[in-house]
C-alpha atoms as a PDB file:
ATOM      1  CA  UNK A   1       0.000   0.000   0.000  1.00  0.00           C
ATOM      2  CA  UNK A   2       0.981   3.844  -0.545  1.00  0.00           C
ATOM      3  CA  UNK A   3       2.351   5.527   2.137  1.00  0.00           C
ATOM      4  CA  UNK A   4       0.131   8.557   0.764  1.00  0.00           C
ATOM      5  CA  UNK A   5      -2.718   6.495   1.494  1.00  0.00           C
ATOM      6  CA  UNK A   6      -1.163   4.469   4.746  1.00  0.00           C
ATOM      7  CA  UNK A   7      -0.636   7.709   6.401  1.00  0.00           C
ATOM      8  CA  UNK A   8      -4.208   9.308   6.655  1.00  0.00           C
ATOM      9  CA  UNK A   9      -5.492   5.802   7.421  1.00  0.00           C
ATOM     10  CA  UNK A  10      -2.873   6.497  10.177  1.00  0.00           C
ATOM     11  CA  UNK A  11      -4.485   9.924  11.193  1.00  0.00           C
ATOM     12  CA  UNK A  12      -8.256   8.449  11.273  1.00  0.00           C
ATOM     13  CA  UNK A  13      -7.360   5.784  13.900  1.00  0.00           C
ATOM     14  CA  UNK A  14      -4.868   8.565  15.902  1.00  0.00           C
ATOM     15  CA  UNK A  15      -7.857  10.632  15.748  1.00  0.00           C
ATOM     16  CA  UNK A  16     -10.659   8.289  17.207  1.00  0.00           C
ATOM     17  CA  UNK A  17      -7.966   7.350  19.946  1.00  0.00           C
ATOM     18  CA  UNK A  18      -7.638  10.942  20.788  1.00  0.00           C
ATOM     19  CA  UNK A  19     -11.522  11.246  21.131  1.00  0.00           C
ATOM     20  CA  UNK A  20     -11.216   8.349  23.090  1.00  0.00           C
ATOM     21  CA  UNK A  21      -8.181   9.615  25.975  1.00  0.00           C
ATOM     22  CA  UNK A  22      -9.524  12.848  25.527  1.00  0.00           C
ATOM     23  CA  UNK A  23     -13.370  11.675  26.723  1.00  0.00           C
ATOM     24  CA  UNK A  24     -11.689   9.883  29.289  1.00  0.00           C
ATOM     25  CA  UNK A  25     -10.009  12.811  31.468  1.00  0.00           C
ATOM     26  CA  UNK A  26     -11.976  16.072  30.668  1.00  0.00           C
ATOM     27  CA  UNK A  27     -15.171  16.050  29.458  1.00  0.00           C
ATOM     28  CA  UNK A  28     -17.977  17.340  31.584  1.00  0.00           C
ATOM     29  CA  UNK A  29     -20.527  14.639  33.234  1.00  0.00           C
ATOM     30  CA  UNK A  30     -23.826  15.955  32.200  1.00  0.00           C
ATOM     31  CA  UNK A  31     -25.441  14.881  34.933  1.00  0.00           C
ATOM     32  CA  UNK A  32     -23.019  17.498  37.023  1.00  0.00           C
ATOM     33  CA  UNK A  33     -23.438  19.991  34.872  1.00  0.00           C
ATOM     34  CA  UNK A  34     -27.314  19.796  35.344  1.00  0.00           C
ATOM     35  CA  UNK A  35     -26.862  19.974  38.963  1.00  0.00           C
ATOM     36  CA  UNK A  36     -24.388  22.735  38.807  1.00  0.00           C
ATOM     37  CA  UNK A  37     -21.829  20.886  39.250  1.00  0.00           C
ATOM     38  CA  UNK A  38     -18.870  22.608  37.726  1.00  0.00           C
ATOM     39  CA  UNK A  39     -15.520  20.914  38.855  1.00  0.00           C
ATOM     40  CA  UNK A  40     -12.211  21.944  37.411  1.00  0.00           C
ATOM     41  CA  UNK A  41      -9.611  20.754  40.284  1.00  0.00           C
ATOM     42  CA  UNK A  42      -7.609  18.590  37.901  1.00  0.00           C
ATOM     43  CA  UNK A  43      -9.554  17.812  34.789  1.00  0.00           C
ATOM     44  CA  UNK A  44      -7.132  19.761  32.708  1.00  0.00           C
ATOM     45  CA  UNK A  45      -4.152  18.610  34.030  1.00  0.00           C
ATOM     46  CA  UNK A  46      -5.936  14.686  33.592  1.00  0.00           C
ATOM     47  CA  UNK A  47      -6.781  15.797  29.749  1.00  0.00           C
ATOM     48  CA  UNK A  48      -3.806  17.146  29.465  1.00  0.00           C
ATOM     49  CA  UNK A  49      -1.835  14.056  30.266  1.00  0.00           C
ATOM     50  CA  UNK A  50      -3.963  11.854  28.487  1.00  0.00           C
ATOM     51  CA  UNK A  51      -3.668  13.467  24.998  1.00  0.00           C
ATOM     52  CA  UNK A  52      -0.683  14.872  24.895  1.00  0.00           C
ATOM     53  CA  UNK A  53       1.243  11.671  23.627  1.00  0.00           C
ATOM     54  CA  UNK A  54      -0.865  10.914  20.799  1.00  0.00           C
ATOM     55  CA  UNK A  55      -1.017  14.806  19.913  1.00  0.00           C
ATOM     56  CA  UNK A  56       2.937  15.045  19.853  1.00  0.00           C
ATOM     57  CA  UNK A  57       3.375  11.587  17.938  1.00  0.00           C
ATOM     58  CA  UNK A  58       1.356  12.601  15.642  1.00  0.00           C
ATOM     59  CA  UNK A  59       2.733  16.604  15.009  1.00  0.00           C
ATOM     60  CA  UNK A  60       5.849  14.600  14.196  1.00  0.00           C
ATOM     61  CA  UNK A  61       4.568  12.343  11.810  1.00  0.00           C
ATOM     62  CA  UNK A  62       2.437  14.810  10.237  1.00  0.00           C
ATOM     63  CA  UNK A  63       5.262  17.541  10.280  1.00  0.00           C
ATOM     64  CA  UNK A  64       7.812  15.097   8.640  1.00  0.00           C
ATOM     65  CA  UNK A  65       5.331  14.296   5.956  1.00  0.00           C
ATOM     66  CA  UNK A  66       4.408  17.660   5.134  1.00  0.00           C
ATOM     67  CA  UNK A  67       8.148  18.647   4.639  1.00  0.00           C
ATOM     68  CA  UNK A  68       8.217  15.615   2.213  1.00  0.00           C
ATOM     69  CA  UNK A  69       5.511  16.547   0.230  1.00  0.00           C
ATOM     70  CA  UNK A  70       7.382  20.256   0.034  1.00  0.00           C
ATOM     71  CA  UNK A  71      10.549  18.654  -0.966  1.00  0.00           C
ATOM     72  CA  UNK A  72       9.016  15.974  -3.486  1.00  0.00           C
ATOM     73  CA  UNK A  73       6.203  18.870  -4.749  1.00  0.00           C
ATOM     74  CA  UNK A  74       4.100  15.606  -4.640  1.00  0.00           C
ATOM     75  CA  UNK A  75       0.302  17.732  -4.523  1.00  0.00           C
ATOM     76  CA  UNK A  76      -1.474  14.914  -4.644  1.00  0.00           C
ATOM     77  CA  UNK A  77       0.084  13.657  -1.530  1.00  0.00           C
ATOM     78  CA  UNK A  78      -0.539  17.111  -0.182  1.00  0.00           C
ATOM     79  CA  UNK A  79      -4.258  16.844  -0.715  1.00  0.00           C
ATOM     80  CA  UNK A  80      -4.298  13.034   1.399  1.00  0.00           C
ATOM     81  CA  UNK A  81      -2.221  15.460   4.066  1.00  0.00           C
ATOM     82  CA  UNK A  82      -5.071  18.128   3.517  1.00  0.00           C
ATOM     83  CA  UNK A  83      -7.584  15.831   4.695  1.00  0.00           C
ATOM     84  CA  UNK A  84      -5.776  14.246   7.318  1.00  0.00           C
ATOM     85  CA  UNK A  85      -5.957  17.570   8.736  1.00  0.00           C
ATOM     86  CA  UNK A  86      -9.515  17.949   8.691  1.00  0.00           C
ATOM     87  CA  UNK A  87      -9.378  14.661  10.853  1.00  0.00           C
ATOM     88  CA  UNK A  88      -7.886  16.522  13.181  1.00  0.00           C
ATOM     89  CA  UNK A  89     -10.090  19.516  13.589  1.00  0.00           C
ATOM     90  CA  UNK A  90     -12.665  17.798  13.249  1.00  0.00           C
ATOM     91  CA  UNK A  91     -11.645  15.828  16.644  1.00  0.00           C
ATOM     92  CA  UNK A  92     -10.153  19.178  18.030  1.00  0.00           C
ATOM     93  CA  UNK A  93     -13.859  20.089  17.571  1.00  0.00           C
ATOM     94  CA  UNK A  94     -15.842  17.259  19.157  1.00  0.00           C
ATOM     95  CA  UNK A  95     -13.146  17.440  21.740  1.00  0.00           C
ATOM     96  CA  UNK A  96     -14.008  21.318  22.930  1.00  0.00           C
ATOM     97  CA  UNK A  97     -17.933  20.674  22.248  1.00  0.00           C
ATOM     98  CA  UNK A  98     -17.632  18.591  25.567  1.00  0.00           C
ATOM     99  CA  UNK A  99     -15.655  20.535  27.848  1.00  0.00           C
END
């Protein structure tokens, strides 16, 4: 298989494990929030620590491949890159729509 093609495959699962740690750690229980509930003691620090590893393995990877598609001027890759980016936000957004 392509690495072009390997790599966003790559992104989608990074991304749904990053949904995952991120629920895990600091999303607001909506049964708290209903009651007024609104604890922040160490929920950041908890999401924090959970996604950080994933986000920083993937910056890499992403970061090295962009520089490749640069160097090669291989736009087609660029466009797989494109939407591995969307991936991202996408999960960025679900992410912050729960905190």
């Amino acid at each position: 298989m392509n690495r072009a093609v390997l790599l966003p495959i790559a992104n989608f699962f990074g991304v749904v494990l990053y949904v995952f740690a991120a629920s895990r750690g600091g999303w607001a229980i909506p049964a708290e929030r209903a009651a007024g509930v609104y604890a922040t003691t160490a929920e950041p620090m908890i999401w924090a620590f959970n996604i950080f590893p994933i986000v920083a393995f993937f910056l890499v990877i992403n970061l090295g491949w962009a520089v490749r598609i640069a160097k090669d001027r291989d736009w087609s890759a660029g466009r797989l890159w494109l939407l591995s980016a969307v991936f991202w936000f996408v999960a960025v957004g679900i992410d912050f729509a729960h905190h």
